[in-house]
PDB file of N, CA and C in Angstrom:
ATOM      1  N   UNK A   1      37.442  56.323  92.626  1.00  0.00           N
ATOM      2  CA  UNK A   1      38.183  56.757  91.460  1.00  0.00           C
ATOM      3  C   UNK A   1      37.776  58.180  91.115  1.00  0.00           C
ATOM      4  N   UNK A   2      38.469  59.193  90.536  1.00  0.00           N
ATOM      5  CA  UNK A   2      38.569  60.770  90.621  1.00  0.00           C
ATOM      6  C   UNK A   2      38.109  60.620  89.160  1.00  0.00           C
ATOM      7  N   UNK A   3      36.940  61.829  89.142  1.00  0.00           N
ATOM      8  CA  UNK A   3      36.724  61.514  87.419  1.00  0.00           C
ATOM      9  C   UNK A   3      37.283  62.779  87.070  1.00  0.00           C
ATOM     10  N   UNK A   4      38.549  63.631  87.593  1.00  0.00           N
ATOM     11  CA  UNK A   4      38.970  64.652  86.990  1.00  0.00           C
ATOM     12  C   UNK A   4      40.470  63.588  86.310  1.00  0.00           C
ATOM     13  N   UNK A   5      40.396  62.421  86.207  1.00  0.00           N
ATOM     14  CA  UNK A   5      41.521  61.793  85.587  1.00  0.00           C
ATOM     15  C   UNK A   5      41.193  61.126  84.047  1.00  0.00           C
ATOM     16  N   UNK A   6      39.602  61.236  83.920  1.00  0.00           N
ATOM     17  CA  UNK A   6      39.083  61.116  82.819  1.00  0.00           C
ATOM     18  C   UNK A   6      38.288  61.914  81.995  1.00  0.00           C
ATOM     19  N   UNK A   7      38.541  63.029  82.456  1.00  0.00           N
ATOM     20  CA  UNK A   7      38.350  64.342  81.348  1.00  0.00           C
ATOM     21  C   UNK A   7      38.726  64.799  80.666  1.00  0.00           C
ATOM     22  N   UNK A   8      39.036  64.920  79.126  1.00  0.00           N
ATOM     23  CA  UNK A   8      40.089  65.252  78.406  1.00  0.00           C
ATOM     24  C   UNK A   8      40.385  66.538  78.505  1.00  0.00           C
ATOM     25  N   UNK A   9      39.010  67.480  78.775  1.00  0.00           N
ATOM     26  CA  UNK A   9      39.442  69.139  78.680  1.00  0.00           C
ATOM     27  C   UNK A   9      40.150  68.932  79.873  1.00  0.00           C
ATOM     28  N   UNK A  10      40.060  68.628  81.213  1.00  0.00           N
ATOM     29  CA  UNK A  10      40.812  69.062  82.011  1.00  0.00           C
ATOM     30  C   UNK A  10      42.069  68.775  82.322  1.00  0.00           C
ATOM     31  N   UNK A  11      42.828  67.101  81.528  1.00  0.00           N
ATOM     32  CA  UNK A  11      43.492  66.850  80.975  1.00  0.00           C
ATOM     33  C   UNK A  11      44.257  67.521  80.399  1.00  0.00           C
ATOM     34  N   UNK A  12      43.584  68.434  78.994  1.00  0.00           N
ATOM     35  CA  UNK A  12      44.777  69.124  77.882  1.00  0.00           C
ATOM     36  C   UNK A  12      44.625  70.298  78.726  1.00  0.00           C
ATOM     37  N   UNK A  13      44.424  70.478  79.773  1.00  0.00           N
ATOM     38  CA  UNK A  13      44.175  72.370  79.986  1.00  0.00           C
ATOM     39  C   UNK A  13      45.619  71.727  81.322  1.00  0.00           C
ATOM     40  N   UNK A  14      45.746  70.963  81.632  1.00  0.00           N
ATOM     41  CA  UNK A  14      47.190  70.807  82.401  1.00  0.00           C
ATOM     42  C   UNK A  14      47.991  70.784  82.133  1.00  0.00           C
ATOM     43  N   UNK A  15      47.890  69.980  80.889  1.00  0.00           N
ATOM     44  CA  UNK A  15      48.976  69.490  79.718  1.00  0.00           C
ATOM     45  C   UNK A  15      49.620  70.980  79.378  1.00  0.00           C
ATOM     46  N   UNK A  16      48.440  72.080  79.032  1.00  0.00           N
ATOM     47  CA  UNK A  16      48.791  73.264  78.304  1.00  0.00           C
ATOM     48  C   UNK A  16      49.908  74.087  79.183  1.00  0.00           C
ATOM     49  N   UNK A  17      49.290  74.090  80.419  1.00  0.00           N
ATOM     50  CA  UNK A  17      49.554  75.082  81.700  1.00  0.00           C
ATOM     51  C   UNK A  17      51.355  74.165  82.081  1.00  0.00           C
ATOM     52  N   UNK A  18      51.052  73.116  82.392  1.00  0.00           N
ATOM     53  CA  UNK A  18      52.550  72.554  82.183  1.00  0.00           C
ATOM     54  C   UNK A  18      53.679  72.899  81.032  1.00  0.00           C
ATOM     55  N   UNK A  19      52.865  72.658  80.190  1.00  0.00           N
ATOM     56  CA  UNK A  19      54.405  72.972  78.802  1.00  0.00           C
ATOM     57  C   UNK A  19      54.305  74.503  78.148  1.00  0.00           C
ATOM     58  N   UNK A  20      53.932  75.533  78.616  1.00  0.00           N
ATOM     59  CA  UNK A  20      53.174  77.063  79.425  1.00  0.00           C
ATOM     60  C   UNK A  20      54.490  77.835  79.946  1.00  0.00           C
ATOM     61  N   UNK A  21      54.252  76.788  81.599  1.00  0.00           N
ATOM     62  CA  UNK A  21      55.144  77.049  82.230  1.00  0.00           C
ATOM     63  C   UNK A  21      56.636  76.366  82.251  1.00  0.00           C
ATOM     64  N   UNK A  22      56.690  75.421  81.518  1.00  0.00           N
ATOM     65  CA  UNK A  22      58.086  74.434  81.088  1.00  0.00           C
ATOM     66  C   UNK A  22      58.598  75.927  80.059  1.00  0.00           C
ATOM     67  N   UNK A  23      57.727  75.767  78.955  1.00  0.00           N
ATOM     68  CA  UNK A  23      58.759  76.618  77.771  1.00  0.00           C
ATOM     69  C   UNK A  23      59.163  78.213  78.562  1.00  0.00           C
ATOM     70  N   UNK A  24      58.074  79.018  78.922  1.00  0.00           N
ATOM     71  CA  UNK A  24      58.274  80.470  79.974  1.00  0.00           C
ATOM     72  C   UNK A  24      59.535  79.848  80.374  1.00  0.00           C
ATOM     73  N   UNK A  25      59.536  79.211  81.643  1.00  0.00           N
ATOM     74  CA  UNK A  25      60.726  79.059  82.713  1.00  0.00           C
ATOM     75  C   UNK A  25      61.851  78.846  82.128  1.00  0.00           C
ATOM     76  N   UNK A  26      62.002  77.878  81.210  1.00  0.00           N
ATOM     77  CA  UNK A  26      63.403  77.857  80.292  1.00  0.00           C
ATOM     78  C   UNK A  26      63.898  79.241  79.263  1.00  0.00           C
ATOM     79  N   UNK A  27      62.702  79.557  78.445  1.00  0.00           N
ATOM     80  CA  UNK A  27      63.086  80.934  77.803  1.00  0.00           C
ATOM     81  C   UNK A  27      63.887  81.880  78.796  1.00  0.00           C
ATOM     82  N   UNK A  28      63.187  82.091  79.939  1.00  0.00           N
ATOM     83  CA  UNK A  28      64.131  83.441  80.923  1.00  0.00           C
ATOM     84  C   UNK A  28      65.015  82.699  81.268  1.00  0.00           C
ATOM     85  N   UNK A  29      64.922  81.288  81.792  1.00  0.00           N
ATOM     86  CA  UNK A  29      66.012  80.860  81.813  1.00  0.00           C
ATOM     87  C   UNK A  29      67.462  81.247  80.816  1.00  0.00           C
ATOM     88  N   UNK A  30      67.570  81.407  80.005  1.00  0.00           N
ATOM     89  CA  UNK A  30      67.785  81.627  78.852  1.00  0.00           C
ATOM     90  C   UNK A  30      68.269  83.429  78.389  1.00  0.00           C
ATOM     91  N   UNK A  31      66.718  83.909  78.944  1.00  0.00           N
ATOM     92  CA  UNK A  31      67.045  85.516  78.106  1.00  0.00           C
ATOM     93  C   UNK A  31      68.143  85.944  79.926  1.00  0.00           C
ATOM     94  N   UNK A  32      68.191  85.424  80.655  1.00  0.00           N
ATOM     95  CA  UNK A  32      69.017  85.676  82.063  1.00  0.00           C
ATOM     96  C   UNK A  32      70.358  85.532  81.506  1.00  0.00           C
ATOM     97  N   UNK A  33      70.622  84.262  81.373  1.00  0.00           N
ATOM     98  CA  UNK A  33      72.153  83.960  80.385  1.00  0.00           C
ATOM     99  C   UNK A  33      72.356  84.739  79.956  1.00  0.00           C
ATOM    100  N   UNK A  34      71.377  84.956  78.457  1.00  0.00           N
ATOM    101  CA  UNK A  34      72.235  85.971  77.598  1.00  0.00           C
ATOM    102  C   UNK A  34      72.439  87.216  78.321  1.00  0.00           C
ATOM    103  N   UNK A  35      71.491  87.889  78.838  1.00  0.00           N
ATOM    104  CA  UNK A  35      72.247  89.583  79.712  1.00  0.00           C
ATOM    105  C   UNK A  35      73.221  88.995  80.671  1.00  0.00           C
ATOM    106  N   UNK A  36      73.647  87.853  80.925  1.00  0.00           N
ATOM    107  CA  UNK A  36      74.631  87.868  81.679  1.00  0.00           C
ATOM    108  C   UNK A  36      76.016  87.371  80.910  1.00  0.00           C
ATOM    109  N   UNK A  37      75.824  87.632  79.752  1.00  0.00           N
ATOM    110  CA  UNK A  37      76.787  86.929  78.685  1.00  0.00           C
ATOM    111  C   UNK A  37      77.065  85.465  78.816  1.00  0.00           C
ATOM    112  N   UNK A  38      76.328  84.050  78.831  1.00  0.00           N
ATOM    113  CA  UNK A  38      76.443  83.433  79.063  1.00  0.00           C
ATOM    114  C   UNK A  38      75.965  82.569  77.264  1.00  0.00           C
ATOM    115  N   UNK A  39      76.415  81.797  76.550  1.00  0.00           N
ATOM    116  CA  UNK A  39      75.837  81.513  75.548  1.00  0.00           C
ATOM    117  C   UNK A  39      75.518  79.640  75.843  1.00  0.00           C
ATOM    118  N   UNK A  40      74.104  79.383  75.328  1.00  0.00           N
ATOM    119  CA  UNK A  40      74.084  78.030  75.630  1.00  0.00           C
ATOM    120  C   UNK A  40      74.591  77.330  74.439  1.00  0.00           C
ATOM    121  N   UNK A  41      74.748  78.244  72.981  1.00  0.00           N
ATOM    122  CA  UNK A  41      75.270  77.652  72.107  1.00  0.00           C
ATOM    123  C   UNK A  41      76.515  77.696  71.502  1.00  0.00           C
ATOM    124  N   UNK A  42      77.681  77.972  72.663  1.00  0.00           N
ATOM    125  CA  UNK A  42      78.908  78.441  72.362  1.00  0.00           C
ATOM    126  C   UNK A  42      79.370  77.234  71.998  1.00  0.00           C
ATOM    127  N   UNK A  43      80.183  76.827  71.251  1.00  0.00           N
ATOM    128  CA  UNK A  43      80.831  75.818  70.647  1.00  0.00           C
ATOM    129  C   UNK A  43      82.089  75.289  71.525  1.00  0.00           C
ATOM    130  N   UNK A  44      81.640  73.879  71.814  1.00  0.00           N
ATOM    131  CA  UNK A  44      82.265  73.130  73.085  1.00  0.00           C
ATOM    132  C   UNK A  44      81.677  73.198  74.319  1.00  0.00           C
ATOM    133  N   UNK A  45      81.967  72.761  75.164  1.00  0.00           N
ATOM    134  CA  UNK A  45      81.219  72.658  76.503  1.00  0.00           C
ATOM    135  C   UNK A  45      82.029  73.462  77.729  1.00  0.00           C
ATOM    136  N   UNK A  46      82.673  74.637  77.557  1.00  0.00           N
ATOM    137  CA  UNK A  46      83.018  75.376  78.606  1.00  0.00           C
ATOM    138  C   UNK A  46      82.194  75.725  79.755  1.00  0.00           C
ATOM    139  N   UNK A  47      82.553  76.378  80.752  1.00  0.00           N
ATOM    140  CA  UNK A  47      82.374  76.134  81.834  1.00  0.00           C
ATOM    141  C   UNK A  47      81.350  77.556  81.243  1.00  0.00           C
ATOM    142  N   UNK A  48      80.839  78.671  81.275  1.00  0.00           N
ATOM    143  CA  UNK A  48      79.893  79.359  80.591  1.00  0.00           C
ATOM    144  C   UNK A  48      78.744  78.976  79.959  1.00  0.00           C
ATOM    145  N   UNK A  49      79.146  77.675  78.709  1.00  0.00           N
ATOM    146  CA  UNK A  49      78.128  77.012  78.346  1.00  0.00           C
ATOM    147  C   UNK A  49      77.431  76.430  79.394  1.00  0.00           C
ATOM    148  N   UNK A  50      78.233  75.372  80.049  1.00  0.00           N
ATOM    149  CA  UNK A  50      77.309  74.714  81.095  1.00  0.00           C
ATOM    150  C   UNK A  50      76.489  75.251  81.846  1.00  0.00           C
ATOM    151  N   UNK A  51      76.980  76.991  82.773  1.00  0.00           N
ATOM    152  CA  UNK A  51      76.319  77.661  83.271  1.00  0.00           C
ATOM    153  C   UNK A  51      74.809  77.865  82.581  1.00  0.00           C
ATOM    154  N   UNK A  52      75.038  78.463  81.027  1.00  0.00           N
ATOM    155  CA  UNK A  52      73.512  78.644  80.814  1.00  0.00           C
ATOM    156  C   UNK A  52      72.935  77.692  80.541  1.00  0.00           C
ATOM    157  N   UNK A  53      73.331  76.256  80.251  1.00  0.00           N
ATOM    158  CA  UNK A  53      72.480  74.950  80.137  1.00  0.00           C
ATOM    159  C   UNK A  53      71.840  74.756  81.363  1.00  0.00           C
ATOM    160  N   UNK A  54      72.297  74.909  82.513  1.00  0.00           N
ATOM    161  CA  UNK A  54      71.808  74.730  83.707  1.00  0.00           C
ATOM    162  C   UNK A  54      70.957  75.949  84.053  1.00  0.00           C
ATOM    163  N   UNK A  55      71.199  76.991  83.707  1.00  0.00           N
ATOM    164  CA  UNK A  55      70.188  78.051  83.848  1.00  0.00           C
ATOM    165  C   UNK A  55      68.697  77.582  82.955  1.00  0.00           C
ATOM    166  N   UNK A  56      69.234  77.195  81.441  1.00  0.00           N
ATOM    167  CA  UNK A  56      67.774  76.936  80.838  1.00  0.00           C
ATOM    168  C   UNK A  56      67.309  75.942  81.905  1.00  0.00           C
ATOM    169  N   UNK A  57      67.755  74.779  81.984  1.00  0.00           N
ATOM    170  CA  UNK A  57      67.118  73.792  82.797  1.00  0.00           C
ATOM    171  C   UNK A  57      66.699  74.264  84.006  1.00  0.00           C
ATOM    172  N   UNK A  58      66.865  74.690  85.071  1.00  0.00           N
ATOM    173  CA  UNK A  58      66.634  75.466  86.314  1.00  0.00           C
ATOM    174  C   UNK A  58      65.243  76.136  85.980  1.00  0.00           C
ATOM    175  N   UNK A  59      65.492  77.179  84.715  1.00  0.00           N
ATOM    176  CA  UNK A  59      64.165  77.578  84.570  1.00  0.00           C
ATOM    177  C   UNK A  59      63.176  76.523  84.109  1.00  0.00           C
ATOM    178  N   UNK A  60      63.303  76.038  83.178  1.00  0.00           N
ATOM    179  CA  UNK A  60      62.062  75.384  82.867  1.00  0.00           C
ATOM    180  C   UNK A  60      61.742  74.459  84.141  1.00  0.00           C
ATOM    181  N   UNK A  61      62.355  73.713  84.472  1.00  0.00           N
ATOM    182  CA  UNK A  61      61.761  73.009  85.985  1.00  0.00           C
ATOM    183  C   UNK A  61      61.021  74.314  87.349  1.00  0.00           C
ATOM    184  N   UNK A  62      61.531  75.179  87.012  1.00  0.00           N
ATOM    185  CA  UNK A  62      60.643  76.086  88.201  1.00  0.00           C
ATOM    186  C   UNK A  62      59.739  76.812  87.587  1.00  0.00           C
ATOM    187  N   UNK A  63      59.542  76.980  86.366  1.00  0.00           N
ATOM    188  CA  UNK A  63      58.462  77.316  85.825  1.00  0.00           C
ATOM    189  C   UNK A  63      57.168  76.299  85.954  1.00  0.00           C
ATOM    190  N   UNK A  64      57.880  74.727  85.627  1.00  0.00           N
ATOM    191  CA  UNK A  64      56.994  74.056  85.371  1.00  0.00           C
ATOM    192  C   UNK A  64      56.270  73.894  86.946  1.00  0.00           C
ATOM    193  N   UNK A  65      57.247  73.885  87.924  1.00  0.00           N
ATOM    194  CA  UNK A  65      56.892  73.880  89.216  1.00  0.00           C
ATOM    195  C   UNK A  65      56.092  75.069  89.497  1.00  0.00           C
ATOM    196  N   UNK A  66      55.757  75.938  89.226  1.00  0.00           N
ATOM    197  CA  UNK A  66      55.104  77.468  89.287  1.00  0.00           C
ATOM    198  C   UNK A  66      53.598  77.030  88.678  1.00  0.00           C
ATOM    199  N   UNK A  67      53.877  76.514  87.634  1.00  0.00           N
ATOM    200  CA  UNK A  67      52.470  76.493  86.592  1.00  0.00           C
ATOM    201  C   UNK A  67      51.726  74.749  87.240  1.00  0.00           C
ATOM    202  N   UNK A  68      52.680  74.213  87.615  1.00  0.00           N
ATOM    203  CA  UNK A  68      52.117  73.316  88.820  1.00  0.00           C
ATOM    204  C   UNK A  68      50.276  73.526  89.817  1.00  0.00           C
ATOM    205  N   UNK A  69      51.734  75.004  90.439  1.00  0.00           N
ATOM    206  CA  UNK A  69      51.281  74.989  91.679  1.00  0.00           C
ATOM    207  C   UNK A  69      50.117  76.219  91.779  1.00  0.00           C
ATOM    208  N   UNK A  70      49.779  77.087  90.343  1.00  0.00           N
ATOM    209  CA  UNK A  70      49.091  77.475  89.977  1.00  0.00           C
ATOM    210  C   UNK A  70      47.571  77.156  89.539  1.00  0.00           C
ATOM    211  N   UNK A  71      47.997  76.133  88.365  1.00  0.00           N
ATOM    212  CA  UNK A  71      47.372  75.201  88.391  1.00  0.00           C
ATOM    213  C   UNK A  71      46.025  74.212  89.135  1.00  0.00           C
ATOM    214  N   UNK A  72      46.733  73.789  90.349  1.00  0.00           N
ATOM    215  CA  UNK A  72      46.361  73.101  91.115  1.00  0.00           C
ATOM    216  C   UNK A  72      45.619  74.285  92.011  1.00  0.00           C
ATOM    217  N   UNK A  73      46.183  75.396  92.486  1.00  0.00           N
ATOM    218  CA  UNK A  73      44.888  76.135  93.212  1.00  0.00           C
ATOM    219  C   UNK A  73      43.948  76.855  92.532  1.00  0.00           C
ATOM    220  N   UNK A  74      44.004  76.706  91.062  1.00  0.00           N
ATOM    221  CA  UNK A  74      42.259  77.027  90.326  1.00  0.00           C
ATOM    222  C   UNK A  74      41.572  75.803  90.479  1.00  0.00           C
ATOM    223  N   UNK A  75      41.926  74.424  91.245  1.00  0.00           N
ATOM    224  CA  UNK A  75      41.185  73.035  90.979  1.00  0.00           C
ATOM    225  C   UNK A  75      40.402  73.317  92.488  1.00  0.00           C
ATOM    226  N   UNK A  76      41.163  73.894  93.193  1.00  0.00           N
ATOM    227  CA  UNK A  76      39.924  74.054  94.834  1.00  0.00           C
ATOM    228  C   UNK A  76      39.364  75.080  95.009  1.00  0.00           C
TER     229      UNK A  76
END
């Protein structure tokens, strides 16, 4: 059994680095849209909106995947 699964600091310091790189990756997700005129809060679900909903989402999943994989090579 791994006792880096019962450490709380090392625990919240993943936790941090995950929702770090979740909120980062979605924000540009996001500030990309807007310079590309894309609004995620345009009223109704046009085909624009969807674009930057999927942009926020895109980012925050490859951020979170970034801060992952970051992450994990300060552990070796």
């Amino acid at each position: 059994m791994s006792t880096d699964n019962n450490n709380p600091g090392k625990l919240l310091a993943s936790g941090i680095a995950d929702a770090v790189g979740f909120v980062g990756g979605a924000l540009l997700g996001y500030w990309i849209g807007q310079i590309l005129g894309l609004d995620v809060f345009a009223e109704g679900y046009g085909a624009s909106s969807l674009i930057a909903i999927a942009m926020v989402g895109l980012g925050g999943g490859l951020g979170l995947h970034l801060s992952k994989r970051w992450h994990n090579a300060r552990k070796e």
